[in-house]
N, C-alpha and C. Protein backbone atom coordinates (compact mmCIF):
# COMPACT_ATOMS: atom_id res chain seq x y z
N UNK A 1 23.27 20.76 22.84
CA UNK A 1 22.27 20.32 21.90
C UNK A 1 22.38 18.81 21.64
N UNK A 2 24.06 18.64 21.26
CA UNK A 2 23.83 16.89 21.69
C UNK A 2 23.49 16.01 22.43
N UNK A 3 23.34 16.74 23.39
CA UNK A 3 22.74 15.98 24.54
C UNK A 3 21.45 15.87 24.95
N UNK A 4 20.84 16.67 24.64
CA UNK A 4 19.21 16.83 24.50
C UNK A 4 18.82 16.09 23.34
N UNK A 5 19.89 16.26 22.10
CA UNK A 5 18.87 15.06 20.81
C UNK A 5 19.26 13.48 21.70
N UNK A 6 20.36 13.00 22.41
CA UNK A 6 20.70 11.85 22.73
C UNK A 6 19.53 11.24 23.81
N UNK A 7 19.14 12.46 24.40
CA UNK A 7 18.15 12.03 25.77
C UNK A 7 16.89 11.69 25.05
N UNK A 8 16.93 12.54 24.17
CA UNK A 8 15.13 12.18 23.19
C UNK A 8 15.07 10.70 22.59
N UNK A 9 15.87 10.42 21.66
CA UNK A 9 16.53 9.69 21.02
C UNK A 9 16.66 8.67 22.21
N UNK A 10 16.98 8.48 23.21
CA UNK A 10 17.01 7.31 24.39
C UNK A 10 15.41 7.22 24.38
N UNK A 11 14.95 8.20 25.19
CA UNK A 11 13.72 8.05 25.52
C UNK A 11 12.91 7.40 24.81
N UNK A 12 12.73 7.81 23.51
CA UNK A 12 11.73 7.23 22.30
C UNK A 12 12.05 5.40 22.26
N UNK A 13 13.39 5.66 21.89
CA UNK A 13 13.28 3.75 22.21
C UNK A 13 13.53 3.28 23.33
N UNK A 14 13.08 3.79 24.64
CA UNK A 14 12.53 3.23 25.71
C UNK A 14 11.34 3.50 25.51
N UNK A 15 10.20 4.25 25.28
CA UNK A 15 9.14 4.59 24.79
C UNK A 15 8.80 2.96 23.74
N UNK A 16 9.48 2.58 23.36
CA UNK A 16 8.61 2.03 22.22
C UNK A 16 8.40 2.36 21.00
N UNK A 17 8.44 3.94 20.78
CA UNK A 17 7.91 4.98 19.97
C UNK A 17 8.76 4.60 18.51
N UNK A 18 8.01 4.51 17.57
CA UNK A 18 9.12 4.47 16.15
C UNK A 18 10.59 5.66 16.15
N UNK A 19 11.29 5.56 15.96
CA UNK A 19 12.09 6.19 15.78
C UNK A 19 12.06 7.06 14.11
N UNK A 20 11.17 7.05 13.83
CA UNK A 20 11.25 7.25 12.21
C UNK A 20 9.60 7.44 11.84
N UNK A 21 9.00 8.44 10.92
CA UNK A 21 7.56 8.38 10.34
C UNK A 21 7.47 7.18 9.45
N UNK A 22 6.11 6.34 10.02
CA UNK A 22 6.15 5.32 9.10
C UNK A 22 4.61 6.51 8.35
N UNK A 23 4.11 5.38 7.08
CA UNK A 23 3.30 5.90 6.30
C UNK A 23 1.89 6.07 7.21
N UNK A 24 0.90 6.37 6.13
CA UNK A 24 -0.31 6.37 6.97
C UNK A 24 -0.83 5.33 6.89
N UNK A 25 -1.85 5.01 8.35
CA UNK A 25 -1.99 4.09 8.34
C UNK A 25 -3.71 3.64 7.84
N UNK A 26 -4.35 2.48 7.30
CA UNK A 26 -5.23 2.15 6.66
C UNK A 26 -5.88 0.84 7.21
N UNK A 27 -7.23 1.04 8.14
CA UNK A 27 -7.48 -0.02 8.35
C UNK A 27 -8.71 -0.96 6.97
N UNK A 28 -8.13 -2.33 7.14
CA UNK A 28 -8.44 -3.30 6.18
C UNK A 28 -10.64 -3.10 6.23
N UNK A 29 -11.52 -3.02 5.45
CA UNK A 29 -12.59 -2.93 5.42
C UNK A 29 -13.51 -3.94 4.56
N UNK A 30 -12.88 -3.84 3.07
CA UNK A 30 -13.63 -5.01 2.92
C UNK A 30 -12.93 -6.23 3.33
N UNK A 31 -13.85 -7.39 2.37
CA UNK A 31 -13.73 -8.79 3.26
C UNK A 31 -12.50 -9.50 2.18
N UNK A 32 -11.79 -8.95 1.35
CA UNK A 32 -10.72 -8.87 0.88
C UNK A 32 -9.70 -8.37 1.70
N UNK A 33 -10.16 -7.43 1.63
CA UNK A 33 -8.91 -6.72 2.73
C UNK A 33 -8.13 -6.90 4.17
N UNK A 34 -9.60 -7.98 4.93
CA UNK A 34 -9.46 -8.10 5.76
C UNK A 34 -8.75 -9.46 5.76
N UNK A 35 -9.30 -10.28 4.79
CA UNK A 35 -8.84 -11.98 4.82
C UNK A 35 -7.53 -11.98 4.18
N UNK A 36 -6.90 -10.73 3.74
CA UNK A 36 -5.92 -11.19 3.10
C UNK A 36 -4.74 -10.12 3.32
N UNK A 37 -5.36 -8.82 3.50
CA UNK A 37 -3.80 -7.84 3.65
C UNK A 37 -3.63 -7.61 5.39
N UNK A 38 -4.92 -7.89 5.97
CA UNK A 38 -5.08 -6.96 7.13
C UNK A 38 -4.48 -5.68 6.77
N UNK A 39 -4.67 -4.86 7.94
CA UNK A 39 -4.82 -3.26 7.70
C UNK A 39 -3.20 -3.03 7.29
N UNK A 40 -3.05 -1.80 6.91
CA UNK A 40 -1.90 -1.73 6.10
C UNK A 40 -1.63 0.08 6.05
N UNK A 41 0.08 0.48 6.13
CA UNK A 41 0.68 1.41 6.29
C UNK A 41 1.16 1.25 4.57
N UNK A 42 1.09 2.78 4.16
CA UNK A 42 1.72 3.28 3.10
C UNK A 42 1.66 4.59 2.82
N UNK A 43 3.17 4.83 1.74
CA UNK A 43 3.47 6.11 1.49
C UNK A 43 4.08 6.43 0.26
N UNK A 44 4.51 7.13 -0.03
CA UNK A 44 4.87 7.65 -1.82
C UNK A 44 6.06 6.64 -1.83
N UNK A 45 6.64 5.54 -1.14
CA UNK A 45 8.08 4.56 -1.07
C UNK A 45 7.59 3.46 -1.38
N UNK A 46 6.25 2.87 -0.48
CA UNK A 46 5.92 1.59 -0.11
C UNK A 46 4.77 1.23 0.51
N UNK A 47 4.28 0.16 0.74
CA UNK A 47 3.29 -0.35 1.40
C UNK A 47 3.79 -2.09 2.15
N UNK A 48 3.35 -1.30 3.36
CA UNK A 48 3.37 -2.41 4.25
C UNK A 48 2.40 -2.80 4.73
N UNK A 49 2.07 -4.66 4.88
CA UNK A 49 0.86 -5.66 5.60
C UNK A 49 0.88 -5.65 6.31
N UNK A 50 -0.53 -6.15 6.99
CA UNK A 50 -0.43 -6.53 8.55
C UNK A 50 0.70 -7.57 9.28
N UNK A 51 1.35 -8.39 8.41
CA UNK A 51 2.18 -9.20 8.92
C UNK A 51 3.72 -9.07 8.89
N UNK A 52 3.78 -7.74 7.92
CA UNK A 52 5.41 -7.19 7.82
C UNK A 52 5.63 -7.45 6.71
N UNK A 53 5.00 -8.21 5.76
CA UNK A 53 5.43 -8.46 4.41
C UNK A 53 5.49 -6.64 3.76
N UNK A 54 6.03 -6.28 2.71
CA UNK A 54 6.13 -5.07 2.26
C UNK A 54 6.57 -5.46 0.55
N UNK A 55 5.58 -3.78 -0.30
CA UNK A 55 6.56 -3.77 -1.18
C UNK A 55 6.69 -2.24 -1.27
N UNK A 56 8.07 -2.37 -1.82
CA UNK A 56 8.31 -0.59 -2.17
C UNK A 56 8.18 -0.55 -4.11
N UNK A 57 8.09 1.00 -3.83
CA UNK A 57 8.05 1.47 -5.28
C UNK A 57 8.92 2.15 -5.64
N UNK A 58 9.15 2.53 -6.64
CA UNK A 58 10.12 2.37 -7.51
C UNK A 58 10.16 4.27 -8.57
N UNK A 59 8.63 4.09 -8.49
CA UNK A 59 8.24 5.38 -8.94
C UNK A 59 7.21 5.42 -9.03
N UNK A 60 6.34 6.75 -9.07
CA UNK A 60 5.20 7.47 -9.62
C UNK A 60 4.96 7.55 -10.62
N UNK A 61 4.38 6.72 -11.46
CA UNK A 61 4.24 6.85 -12.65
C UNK A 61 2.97 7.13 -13.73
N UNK A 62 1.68 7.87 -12.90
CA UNK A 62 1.09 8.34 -12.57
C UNK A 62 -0.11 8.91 -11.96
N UNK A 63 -0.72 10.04 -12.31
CA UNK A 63 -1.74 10.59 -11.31
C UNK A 63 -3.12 10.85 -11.54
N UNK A 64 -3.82 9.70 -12.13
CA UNK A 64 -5.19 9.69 -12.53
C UNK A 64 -5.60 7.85 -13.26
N UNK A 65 -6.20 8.06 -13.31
CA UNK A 65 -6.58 6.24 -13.31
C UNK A 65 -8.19 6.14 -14.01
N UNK A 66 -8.38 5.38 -14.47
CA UNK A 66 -9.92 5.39 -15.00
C UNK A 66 -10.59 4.26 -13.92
N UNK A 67 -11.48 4.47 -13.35
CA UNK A 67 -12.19 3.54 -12.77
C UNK A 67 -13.71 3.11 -13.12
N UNK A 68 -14.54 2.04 -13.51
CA UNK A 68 -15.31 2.06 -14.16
C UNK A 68 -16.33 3.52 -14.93
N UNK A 69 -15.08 3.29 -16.12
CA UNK A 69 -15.03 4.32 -17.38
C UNK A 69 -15.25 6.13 -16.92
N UNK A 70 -14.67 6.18 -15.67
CA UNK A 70 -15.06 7.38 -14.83
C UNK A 70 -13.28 7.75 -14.73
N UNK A 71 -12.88 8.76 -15.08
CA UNK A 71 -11.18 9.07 -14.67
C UNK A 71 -11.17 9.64 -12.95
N UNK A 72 -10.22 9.44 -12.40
CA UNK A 72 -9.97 9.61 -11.18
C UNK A 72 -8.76 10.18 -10.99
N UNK A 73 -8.49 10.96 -10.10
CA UNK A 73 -7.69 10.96 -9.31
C UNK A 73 -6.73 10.04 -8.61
N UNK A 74 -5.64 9.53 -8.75
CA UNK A 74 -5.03 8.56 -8.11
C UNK A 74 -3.34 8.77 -8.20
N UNK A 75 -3.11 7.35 -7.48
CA UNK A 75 -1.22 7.53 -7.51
C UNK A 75 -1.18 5.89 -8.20
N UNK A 76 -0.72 6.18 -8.89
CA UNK A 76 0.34 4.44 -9.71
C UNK A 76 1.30 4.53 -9.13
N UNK A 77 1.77 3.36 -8.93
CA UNK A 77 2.80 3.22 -8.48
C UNK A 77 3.95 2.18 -9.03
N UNK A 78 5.01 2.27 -9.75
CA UNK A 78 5.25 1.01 -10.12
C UNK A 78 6.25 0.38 -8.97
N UNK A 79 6.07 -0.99 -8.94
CA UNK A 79 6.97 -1.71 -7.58
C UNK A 79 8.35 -1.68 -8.00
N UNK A 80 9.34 -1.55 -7.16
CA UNK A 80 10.63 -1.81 -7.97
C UNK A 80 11.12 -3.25 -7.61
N UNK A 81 10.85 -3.80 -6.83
CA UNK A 81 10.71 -5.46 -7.11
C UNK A 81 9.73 -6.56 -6.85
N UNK A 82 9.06 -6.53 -8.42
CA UNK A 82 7.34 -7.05 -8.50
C UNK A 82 7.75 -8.83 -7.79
N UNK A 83 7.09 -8.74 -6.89
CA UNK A 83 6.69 -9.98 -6.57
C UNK A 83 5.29 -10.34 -6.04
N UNK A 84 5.00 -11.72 -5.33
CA UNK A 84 3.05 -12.07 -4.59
C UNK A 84 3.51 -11.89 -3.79
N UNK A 85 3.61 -11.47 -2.77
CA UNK A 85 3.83 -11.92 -1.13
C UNK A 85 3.04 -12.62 -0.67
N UNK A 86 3.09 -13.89 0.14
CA UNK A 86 2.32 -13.93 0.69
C UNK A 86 1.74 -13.47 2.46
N UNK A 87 0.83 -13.10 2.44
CA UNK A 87 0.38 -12.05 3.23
C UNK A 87 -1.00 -13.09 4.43
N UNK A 88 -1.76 -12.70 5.16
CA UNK A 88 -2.42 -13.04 6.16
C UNK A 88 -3.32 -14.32 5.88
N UNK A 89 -2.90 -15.46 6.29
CA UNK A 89 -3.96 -16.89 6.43
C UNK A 89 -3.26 -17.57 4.80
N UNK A 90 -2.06 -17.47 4.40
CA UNK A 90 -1.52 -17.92 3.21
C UNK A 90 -1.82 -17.22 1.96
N UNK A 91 -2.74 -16.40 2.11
CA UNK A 91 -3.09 -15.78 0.49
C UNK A 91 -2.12 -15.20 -0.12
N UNK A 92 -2.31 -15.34 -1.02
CA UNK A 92 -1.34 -14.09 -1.72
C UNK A 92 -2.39 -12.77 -2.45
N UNK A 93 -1.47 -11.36 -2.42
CA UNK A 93 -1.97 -10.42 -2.27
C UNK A 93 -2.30 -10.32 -3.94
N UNK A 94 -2.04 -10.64 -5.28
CA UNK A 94 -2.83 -11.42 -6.35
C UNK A 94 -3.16 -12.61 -6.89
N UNK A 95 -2.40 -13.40 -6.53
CA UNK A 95 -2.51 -15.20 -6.60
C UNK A 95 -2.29 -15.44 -8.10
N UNK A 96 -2.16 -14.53 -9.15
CA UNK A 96 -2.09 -14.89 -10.80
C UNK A 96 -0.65 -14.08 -11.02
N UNK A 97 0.28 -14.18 -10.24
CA UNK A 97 1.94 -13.29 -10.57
C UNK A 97 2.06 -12.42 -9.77
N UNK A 98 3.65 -11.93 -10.32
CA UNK A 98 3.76 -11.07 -9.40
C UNK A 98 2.94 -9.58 -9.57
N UNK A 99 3.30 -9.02 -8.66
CA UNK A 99 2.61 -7.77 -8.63
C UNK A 99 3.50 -6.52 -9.18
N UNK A 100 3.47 -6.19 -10.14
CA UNK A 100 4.53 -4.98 -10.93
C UNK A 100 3.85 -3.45 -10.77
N UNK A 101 2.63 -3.12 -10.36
CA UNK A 101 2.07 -2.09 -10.27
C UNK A 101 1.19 -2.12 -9.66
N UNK A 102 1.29 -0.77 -8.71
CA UNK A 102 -0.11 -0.65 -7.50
C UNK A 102 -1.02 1.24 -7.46
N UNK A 103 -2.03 0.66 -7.48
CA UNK A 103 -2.95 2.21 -7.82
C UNK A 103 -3.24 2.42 -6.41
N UNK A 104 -3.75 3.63 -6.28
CA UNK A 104 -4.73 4.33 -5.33
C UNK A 104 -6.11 5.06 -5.40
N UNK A 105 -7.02 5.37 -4.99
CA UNK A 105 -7.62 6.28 -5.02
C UNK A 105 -8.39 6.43 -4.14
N UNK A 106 -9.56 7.66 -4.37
CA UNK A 106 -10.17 7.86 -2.91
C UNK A 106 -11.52 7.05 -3.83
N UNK A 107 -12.26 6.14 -2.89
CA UNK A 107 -13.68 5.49 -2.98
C UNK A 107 -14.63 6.54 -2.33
N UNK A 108 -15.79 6.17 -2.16
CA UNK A 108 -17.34 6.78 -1.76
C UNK A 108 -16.89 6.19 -0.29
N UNK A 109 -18.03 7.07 0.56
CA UNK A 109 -17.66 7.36 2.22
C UNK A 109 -16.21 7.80 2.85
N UNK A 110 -15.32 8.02 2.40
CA UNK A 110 -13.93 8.07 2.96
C UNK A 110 -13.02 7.27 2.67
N UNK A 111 -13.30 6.17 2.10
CA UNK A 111 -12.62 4.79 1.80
C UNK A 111 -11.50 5.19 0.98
N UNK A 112 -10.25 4.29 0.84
CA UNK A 112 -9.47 4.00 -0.07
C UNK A 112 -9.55 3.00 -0.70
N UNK A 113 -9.20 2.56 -1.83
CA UNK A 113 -9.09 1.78 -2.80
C UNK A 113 -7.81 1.63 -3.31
N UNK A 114 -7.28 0.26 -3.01
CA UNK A 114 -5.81 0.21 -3.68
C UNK A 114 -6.15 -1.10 -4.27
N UNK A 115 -5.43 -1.26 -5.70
CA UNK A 115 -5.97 -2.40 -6.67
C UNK A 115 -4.36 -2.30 -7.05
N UNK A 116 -3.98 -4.18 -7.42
CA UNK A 116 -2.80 -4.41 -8.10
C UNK A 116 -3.03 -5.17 -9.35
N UNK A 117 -1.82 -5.25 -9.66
CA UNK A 117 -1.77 -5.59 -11.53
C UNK A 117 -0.19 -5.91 -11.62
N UNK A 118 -0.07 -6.96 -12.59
CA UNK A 118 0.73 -8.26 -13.38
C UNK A 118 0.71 -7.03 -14.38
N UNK A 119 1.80 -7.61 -15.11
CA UNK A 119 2.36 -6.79 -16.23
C UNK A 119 3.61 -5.95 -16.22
N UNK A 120 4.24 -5.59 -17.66
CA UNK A 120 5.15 -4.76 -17.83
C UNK A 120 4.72 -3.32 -18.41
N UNK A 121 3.43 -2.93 -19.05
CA UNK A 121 3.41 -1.60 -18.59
C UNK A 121 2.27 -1.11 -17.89
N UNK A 122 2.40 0.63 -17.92
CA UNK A 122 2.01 0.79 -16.16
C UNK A 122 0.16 0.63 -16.47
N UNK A 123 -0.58 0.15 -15.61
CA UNK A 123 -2.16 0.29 -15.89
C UNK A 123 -2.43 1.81 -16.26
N UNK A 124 -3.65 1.91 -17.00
CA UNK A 124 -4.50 2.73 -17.25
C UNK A 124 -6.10 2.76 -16.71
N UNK A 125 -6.35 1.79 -16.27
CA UNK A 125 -7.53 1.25 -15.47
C UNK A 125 -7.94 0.48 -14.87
N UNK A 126 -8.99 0.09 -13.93
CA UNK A 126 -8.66 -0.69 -13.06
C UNK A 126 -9.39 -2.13 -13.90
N UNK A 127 -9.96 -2.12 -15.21
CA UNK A 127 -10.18 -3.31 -16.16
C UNK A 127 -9.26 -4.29 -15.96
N UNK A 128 -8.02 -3.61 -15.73
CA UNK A 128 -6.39 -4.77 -15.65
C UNK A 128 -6.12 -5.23 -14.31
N UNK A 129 -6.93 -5.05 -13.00
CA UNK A 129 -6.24 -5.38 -11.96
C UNK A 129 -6.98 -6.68 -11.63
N UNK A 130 -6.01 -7.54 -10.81
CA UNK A 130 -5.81 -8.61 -10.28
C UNK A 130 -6.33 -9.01 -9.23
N UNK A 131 -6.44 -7.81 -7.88
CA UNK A 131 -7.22 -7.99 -6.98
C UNK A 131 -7.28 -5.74 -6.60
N UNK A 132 -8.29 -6.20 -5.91
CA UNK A 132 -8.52 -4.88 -5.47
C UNK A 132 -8.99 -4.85 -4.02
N UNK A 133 -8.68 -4.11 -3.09
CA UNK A 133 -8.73 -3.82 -1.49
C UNK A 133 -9.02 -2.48 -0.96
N UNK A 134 -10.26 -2.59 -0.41
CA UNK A 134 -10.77 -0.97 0.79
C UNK A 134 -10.49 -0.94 1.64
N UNK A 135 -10.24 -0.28 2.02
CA UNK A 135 -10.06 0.52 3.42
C UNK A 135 -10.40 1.52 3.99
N UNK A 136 -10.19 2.05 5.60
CA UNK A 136 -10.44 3.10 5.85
C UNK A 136 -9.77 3.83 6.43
N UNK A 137 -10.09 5.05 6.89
CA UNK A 137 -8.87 5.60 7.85
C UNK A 137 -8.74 5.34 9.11
């Protein structure tokens, strides 16, 4: 059996192949998204840019969100070390601080919606975010 996980395990990184599940992946849609995160991998840990910049989270903190005065469905996320990154053509991914909390949800057509937010406690709506980014699958 060790020897069959060792041959796989070779193969894959001769393959190229990740050795590991990264998150799902999200291509960049609007013209935010595109000028500034490019498309982007994330999962209940973290979110990673098109350029490798990343942040992870810290926790779930929680699972519904108000979006213009409509409650939703979503994931909060708080970062466990809020910083801007900067991310594709110099931007930074809010440009007004760091980033201490990141939402989700599902948008109209299939889209995602991930919006960030400055601050020490966790958002309640997206009234508080800083920048906001679509995507698709």
């Amino acid at each position: 059996m060790k020897q069959i996980l060792a041959t796989v395990f070779a193969l894959l990184v001769a393959s190229g192949a990740p050795a590991f599940a990264e998150g799902d992946t999200y291509t960049a849609y609007s013209n935010t998204a595109v000028s500034i995160t490019g498309d982007i991998s994330m999962d209940d840990f973290g979110i990673t840019f098109a350029n490798g910049e990343s942040l992870s989270f810290s926790a779930l903190v929680g699972d519904h969100f108000i979006v213009d005065g409509r409650r939703v469905n979503a994931s909060v996320y708080s970062v466990e070390n809020p910083s801007d990154p900067e991310l594709e053509n110099g931007n930074r991914l809010c440009g007004s601080g760091d980033v201490s909390y990141l939402a989700n949800w599902a948008g109209s057509d299939g889209l995602t919606i991930v919006a960030v937010f400055t601050g020490d406690e966790p958002p309640e709506s997206s009234d508080d975010m800083c920048a906001s980014y679509t995507y698709g699958d």
